[in-house]
N, C-alpha and C. Protein backbone atom coordinates (compact mmCIF):
# COMPACT_ATOMS: atom_id res chain seq x y z
N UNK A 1 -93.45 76.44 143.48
CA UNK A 1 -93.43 77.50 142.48
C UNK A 1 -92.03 78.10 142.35
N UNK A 2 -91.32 78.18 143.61
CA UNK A 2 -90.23 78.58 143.85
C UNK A 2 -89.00 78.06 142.89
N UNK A 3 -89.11 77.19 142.36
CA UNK A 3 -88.31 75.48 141.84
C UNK A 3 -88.64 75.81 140.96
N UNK A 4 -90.06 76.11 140.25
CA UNK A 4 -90.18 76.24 138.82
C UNK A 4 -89.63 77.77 138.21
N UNK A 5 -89.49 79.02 138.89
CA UNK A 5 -88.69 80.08 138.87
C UNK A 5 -87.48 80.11 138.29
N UNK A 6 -86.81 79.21 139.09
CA UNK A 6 -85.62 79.04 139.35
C UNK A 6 -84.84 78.28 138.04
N UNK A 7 -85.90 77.23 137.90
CA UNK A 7 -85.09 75.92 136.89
C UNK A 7 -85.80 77.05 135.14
N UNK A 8 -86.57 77.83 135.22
CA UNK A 8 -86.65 78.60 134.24
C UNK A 8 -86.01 79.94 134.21
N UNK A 9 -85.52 79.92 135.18
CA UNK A 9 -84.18 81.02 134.80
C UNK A 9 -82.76 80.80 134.86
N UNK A 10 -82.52 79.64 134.89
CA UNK A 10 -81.41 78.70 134.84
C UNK A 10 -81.53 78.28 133.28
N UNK A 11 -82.56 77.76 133.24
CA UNK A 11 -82.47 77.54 131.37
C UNK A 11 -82.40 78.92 130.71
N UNK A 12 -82.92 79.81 130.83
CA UNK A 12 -82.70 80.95 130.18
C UNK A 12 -81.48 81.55 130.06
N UNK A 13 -80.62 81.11 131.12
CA UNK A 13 -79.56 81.70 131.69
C UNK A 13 -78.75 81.06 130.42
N UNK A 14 -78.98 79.87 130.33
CA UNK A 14 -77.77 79.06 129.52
C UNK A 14 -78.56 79.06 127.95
N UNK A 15 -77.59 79.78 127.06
CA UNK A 15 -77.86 79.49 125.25
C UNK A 15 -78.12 78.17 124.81
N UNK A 16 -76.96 77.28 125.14
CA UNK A 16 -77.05 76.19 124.28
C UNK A 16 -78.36 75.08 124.61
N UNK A 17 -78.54 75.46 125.82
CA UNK A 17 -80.19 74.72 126.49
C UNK A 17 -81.43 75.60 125.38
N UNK A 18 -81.18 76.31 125.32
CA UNK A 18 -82.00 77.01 125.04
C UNK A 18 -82.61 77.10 123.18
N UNK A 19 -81.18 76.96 122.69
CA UNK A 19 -80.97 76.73 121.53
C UNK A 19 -81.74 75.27 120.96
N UNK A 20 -80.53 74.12 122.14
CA UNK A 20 -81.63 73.17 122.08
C UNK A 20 -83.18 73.02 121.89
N UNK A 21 -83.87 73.63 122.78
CA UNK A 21 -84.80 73.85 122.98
C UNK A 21 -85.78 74.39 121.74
N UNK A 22 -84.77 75.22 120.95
CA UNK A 22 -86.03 75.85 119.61
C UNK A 22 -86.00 74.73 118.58
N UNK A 23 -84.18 74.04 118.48
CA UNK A 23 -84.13 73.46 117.60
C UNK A 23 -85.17 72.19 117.40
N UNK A 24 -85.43 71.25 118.99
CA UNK A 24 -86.59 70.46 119.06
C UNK A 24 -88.21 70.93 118.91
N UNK A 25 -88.35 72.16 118.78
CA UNK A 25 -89.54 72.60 118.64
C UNK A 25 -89.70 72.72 117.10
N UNK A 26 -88.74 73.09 116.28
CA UNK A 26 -88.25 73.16 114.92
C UNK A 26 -88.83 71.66 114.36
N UNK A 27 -89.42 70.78 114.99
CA UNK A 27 -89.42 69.86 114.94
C UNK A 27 -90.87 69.23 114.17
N UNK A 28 -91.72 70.14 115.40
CA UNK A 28 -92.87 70.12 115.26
C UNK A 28 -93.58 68.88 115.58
N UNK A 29 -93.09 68.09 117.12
CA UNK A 29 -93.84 66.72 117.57
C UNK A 29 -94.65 67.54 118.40
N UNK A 30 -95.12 66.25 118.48
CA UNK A 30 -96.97 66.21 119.11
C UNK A 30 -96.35 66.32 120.89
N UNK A 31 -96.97 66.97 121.55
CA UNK A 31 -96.71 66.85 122.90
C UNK A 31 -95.66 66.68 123.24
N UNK A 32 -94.61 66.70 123.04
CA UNK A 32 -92.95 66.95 123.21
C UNK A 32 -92.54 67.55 124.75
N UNK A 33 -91.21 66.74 124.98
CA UNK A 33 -90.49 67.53 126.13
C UNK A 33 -89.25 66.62 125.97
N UNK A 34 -88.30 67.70 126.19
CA UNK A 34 -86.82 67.28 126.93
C UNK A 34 -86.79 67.14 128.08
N UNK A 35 -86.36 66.00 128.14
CA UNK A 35 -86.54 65.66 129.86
C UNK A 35 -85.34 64.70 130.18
N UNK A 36 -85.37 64.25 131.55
CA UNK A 36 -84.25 63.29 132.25
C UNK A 36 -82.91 63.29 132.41
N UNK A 37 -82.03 63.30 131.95
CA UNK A 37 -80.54 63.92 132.68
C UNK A 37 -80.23 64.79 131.75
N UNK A 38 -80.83 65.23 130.80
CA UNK A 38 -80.19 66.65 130.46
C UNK A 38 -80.75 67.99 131.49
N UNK A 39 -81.83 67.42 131.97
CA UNK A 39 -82.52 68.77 133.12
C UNK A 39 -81.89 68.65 134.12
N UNK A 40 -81.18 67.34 134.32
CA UNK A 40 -80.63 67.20 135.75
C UNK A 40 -79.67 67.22 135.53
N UNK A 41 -78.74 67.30 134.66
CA UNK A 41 -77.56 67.63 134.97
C UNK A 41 -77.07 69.13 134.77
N UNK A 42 -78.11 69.62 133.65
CA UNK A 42 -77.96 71.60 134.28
C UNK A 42 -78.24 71.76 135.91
N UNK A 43 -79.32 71.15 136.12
CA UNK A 43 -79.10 71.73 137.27
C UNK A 43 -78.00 71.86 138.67
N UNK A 44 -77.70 70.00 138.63
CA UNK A 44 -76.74 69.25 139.49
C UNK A 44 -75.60 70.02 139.11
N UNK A 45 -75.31 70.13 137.67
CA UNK A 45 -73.80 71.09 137.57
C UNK A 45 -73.85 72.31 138.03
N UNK A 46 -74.78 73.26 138.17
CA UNK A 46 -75.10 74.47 138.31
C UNK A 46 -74.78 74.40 139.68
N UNK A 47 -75.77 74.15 140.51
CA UNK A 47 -75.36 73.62 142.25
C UNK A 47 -73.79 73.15 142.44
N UNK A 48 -73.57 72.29 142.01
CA UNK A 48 -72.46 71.75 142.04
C UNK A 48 -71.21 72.49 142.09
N UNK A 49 -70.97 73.36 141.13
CA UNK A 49 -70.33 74.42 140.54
C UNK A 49 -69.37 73.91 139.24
N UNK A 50 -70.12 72.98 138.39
CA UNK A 50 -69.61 72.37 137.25
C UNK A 50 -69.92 72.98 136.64
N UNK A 51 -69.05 72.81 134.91
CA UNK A 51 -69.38 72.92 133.80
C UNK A 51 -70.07 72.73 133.39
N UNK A 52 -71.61 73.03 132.73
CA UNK A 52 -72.01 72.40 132.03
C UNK A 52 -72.10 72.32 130.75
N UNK A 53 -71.99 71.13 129.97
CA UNK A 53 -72.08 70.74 128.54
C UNK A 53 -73.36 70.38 128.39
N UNK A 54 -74.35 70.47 126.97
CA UNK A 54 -75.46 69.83 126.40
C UNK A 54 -75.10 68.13 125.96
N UNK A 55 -73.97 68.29 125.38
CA UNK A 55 -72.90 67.40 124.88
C UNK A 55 -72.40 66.52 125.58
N UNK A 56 -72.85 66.53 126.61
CA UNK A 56 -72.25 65.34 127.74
C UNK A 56 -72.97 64.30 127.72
N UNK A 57 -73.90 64.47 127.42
CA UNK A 57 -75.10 63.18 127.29
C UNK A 57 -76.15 63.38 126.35
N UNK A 58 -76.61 62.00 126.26
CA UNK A 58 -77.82 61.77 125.32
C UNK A 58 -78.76 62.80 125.67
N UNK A 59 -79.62 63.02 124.90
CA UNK A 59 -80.70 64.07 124.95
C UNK A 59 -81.74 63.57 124.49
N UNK A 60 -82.36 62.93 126.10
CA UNK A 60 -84.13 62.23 125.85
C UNK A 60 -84.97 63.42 125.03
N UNK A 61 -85.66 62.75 124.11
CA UNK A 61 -86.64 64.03 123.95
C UNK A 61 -87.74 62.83 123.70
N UNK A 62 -89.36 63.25 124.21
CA UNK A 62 -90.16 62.31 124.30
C UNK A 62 -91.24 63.25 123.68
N UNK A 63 -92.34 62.49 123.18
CA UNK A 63 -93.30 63.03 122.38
C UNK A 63 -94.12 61.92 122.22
N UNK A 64 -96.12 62.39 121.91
CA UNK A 64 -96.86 61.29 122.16
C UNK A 64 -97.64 61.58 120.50
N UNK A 65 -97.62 60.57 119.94
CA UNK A 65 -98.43 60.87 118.23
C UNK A 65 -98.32 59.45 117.79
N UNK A 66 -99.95 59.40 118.48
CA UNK A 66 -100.79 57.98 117.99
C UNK A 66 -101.20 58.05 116.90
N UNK A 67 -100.75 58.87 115.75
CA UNK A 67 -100.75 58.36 114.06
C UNK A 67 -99.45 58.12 114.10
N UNK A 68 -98.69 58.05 114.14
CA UNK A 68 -97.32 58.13 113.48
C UNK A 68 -96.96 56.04 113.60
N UNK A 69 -96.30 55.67 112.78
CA UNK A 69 -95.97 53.85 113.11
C UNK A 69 -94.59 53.85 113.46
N UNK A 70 -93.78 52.70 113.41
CA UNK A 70 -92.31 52.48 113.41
C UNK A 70 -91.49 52.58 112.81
N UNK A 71 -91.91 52.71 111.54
CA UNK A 71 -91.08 52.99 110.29
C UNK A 71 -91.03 54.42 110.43
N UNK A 72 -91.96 55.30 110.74
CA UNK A 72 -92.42 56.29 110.50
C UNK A 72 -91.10 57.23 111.71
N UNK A 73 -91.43 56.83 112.96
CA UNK A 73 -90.54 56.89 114.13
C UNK A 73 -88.70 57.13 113.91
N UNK A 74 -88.74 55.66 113.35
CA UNK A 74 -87.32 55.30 112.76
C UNK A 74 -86.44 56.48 111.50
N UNK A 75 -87.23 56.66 110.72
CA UNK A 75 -87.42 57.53 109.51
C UNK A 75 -87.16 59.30 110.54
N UNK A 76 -88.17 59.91 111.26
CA UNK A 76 -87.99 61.14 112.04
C UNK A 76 -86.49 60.56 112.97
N UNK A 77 -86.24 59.89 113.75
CA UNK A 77 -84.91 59.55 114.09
C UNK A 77 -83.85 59.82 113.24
N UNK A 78 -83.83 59.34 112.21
CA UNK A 78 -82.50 59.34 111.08
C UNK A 78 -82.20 60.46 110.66
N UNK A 79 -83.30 61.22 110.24
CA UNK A 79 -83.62 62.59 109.83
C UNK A 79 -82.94 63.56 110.75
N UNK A 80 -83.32 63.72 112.01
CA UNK A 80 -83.07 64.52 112.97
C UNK A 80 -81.34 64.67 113.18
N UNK A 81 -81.13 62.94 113.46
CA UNK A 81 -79.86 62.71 113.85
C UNK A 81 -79.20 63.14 112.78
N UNK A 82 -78.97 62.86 111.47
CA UNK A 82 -78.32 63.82 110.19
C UNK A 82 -78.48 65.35 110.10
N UNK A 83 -79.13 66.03 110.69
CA UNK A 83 -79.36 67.37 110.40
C UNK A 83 -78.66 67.79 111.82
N UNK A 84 -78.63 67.38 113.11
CA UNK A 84 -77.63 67.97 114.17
C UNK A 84 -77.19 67.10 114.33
N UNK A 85 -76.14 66.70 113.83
CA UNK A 85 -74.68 65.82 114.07
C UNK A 85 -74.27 66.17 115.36
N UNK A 86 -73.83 67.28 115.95
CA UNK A 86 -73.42 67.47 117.02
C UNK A 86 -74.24 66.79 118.12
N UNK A 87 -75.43 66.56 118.08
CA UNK A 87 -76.24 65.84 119.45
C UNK A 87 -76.16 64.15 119.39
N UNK A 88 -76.47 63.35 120.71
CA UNK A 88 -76.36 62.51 120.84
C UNK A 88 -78.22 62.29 120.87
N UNK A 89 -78.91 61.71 120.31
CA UNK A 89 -80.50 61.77 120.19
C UNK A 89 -81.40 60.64 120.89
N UNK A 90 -81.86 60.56 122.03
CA UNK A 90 -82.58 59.25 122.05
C UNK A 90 -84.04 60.25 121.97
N UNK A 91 -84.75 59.51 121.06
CA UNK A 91 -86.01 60.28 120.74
C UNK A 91 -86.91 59.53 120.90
N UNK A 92 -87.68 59.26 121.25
CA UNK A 92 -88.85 58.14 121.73
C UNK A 92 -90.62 58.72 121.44
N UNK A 93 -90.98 58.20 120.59
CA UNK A 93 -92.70 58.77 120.34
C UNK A 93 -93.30 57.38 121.47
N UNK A 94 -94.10 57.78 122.70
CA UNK A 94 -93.73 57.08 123.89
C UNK A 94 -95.59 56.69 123.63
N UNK A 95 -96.25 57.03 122.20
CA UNK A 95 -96.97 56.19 122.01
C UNK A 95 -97.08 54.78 121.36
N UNK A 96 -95.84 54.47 121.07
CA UNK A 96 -95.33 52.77 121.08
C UNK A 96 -94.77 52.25 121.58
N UNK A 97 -94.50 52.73 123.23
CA UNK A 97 -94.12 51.99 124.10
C UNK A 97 -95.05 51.16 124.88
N UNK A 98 -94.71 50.51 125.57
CA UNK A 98 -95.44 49.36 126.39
C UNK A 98 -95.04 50.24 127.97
N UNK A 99 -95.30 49.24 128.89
CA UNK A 99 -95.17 49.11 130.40
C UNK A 99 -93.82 48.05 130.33
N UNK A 100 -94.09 47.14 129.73
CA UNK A 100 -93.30 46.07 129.60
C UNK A 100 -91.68 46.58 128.69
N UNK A 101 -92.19 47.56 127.94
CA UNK A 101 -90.86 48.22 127.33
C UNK A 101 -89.56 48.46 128.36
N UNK A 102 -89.57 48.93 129.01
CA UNK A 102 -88.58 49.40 130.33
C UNK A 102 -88.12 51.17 129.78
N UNK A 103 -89.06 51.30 129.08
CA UNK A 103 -88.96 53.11 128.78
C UNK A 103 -89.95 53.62 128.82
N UNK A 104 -89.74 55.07 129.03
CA UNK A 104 -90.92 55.66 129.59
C UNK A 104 -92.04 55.33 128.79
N UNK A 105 -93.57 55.24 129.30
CA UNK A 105 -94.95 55.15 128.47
C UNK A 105 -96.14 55.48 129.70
N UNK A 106 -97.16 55.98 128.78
CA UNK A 106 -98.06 56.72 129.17
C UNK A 106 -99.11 57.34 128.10
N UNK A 107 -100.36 57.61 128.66
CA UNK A 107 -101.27 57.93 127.87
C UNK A 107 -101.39 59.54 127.34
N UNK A 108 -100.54 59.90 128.33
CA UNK A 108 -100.47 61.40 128.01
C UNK A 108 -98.74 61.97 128.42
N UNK A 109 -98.01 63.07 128.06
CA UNK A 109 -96.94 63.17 128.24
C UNK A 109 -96.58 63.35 129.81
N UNK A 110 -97.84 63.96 130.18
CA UNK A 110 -97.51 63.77 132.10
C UNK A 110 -97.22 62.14 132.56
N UNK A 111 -98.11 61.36 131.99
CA UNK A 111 -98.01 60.05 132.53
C UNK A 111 -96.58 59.57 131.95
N UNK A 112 -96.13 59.69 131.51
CA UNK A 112 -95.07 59.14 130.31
C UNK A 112 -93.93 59.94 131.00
N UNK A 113 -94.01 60.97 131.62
CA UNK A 113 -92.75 61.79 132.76
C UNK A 113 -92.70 61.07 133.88
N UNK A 114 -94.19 60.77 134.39
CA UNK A 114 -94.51 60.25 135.51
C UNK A 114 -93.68 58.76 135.75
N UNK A 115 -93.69 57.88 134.60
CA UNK A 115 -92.94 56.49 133.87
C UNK A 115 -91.27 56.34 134.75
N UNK A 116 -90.76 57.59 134.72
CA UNK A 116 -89.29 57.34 134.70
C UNK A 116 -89.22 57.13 136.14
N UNK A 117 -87.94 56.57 136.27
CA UNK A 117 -87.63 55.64 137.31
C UNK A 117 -87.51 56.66 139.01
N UNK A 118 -86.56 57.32 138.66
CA UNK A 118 -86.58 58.56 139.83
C UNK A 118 -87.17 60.14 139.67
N UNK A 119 -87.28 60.35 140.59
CA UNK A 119 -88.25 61.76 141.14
C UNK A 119 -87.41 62.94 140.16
N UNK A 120 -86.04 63.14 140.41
CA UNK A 120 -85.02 64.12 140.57
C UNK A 120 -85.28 64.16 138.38
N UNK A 121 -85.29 62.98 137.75
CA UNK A 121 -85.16 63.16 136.62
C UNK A 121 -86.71 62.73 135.87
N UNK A 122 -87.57 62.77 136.81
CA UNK A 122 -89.00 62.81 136.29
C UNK A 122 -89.34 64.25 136.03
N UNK A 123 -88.37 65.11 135.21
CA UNK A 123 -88.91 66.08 134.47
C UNK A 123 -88.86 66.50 133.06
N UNK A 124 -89.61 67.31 133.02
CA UNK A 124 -89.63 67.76 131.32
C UNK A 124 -89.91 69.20 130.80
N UNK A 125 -89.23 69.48 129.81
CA UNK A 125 -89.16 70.98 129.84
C UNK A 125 -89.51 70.78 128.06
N UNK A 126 -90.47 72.07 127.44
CA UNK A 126 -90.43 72.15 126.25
C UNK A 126 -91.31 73.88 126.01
N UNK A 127 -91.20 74.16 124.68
CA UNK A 127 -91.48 75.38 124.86
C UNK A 127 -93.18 75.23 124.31
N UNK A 128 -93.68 76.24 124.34
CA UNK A 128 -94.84 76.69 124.10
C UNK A 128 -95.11 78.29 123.61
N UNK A 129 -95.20 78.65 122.36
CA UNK A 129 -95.40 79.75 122.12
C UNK A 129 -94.41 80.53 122.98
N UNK A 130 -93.04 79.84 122.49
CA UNK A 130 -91.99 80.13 122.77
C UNK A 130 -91.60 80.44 124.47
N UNK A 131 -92.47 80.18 124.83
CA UNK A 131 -92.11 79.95 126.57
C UNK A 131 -91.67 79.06 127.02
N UNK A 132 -91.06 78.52 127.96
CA UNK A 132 -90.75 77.66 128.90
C UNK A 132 -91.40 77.31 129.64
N UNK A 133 -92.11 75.96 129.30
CA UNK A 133 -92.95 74.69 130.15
C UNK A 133 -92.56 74.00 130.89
N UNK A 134 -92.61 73.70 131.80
CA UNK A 134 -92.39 72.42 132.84
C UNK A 134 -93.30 71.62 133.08
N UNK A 135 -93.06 70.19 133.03
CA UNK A 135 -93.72 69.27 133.49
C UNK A 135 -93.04 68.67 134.50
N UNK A 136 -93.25 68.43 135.66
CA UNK A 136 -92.57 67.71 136.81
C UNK A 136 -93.74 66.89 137.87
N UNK A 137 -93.86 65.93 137.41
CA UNK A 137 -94.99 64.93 138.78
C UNK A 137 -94.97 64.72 140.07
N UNK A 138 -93.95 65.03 140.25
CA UNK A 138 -93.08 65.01 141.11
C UNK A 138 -92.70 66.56 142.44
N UNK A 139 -93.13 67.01 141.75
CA UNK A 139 -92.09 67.80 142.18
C UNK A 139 -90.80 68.33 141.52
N UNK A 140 -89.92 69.52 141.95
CA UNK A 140 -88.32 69.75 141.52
C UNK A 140 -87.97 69.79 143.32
N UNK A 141 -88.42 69.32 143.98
CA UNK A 141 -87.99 69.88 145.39
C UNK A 141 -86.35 68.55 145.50
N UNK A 142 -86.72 67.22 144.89
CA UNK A 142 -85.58 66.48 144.98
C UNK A 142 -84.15 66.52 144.13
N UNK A 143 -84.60 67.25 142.98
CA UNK A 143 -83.61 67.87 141.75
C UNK A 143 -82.99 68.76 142.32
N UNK A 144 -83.95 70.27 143.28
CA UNK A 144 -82.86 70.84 143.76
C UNK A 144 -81.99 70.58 145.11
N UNK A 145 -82.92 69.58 145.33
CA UNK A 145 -82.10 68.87 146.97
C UNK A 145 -81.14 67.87 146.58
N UNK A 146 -80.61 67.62 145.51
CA UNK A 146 -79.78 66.68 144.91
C UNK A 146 -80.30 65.72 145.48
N UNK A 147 -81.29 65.09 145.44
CA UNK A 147 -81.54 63.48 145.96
C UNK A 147 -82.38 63.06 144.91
N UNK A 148 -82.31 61.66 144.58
CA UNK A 148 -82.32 61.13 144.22
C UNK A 148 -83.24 59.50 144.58
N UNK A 149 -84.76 59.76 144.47
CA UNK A 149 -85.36 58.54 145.34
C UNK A 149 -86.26 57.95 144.00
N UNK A 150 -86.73 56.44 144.15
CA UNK A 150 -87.46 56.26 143.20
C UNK A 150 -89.18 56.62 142.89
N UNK A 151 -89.65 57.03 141.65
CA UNK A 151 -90.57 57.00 141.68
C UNK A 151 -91.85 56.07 142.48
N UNK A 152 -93.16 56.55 142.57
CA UNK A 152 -94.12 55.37 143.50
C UNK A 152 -94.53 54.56 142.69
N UNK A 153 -93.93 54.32 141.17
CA UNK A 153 -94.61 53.09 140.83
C UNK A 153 -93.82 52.41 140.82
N UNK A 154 -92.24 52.57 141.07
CA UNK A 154 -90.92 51.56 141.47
C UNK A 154 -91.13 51.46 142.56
N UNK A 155 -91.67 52.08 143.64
CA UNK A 155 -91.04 52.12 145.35
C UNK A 155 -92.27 50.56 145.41
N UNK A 156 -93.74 50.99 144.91
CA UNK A 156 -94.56 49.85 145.10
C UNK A 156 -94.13 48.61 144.14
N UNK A 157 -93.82 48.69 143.10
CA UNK A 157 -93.26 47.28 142.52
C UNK A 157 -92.10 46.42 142.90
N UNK A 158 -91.73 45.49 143.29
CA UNK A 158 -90.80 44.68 143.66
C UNK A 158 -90.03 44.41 142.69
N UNK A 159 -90.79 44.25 141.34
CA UNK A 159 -89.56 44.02 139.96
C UNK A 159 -89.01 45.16 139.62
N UNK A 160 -90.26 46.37 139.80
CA UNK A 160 -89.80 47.71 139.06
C UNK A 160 -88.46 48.51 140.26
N UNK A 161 -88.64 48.34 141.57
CA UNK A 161 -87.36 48.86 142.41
C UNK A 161 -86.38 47.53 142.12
N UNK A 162 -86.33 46.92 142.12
CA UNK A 162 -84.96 45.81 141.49
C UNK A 162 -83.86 47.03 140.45
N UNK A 163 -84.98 47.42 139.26
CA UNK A 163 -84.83 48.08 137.74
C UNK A 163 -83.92 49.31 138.21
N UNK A 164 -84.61 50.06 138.95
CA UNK A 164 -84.08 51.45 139.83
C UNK A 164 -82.92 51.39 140.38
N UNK A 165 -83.03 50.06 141.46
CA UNK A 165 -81.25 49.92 141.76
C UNK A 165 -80.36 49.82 141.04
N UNK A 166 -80.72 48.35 139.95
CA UNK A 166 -79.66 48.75 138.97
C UNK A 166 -79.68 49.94 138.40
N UNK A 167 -80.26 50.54 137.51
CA UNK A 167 -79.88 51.74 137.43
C UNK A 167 -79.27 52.42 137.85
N UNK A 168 -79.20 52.77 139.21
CA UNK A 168 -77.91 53.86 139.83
C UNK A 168 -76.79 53.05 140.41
N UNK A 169 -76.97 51.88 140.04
CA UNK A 169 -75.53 51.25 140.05
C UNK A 169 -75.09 51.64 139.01
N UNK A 170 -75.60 51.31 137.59
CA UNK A 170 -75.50 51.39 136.05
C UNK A 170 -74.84 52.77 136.02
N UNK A 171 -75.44 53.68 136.76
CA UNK A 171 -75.68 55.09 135.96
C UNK A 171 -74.17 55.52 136.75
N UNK A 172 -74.09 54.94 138.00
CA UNK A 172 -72.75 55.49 138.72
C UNK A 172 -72.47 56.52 139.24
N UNK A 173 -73.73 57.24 139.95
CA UNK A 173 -73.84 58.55 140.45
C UNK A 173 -73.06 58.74 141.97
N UNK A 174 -73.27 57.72 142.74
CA UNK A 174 -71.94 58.00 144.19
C UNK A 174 -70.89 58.42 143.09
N UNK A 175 -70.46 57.95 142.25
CA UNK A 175 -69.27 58.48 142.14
C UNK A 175 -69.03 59.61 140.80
N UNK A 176 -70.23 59.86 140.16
CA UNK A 176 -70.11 61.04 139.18
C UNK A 176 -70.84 61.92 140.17
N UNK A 177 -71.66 62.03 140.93
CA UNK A 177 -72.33 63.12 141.63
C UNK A 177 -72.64 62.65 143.78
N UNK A 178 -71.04 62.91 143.58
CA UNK A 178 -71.14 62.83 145.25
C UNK A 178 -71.78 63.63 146.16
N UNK A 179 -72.30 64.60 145.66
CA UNK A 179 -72.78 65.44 146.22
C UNK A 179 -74.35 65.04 146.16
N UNK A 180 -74.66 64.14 145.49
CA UNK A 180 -75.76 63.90 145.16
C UNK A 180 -76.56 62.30 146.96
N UNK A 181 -77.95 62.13 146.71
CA UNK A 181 -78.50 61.42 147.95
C UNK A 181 -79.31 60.33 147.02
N UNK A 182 -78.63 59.15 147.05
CA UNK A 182 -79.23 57.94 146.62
C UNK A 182 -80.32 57.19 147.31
N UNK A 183 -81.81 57.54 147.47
CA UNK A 183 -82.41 56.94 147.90
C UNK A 183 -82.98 55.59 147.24
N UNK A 184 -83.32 54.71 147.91
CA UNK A 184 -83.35 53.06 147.31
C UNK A 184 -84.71 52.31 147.71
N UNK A 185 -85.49 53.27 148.21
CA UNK A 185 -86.71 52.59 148.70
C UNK A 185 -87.69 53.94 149.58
């Protein structure tokens, strides 16, 4: 409970999170959350004693709306991305993803948080009658412990922890977040 306090008065603390935050609600998707290294890197910078930018990275935003098709998807993408130029957008309606996709999916937006590869960025934040929601499956106990371990449906898969390693090879965190604990199994 302590973790969820905390990471909601840390977002409050900061405008442009926050701003974010109405502008994706402005939106009006189905089950929505910002989630994955934009939550973790407010926080990691915050601890850290970094700067933080919104602007430093892509900005997952995930949402589940089993009417909507691909065209339909593609079309809210284009839209979005033209109206805030300033953001970098990966937007995903994570009811046309697969298992087999290698992006998050799930039947509901918990399961679909639950999807991502590590603990620390298996979260999601979105508002609700203008409040601040959290979704975390996980836990925030590894987000604020800076570590970094894989989820249990990578730790039990042999192909899916392969995916995870690369990843934090990919992602390059020993050396963007030394302060940070790479767990691998």
């Amino acid at each position: 409970m302590k973790y969820k306090q905390d990471l909601t008065k840390l977002i409050k603390e900061t405008p442009e999170f926050m701003e974010l935050l109405r502008i994706i609600n402005n939106f009006h998707l189905q089950n929505w959350s910002v989630c994955a290294g934009i939550v973790r890197n407010l926080v990691w910078c915050k601890k850290a004693g970094r700067k933080y930018s919104i602007l430093q990275n892509n900005i997952d935003i995930l949402y589940n709306d089993h009417s909507e098709s691909y065209e339909q998807l593609l079309t809210k993408q284009a839209i979005i991305a033209q109206k805030h130029l300033k953001y970098l957008w990966n937007i995903q309606n994570t009811a046309l993803s697969t298992s087999t996709s290698r992006q998050p999916y799930g039947k509901d937006l918990f399961d679909t948080i639950s999807s991502i590869p590590e603990t620390c960025s298996a979260v999601g934040v979105y508002l609700e009658n203008g409040e601040i929601q959290i979704i975390a499956p996980y836990g925030l106990e590894d987000l604020f412990s800076f570590e970094a371990h894989p989820t249990p449906s990578f730790v039990s898969d042999p192909k899916k922890i392969q995916i995870y390693r690369k990843r934090m090879l990919r992602k390059n965190w020993p050396t963007k977040w030394p302060e940070a604990i790479i767990f691998d199994d």
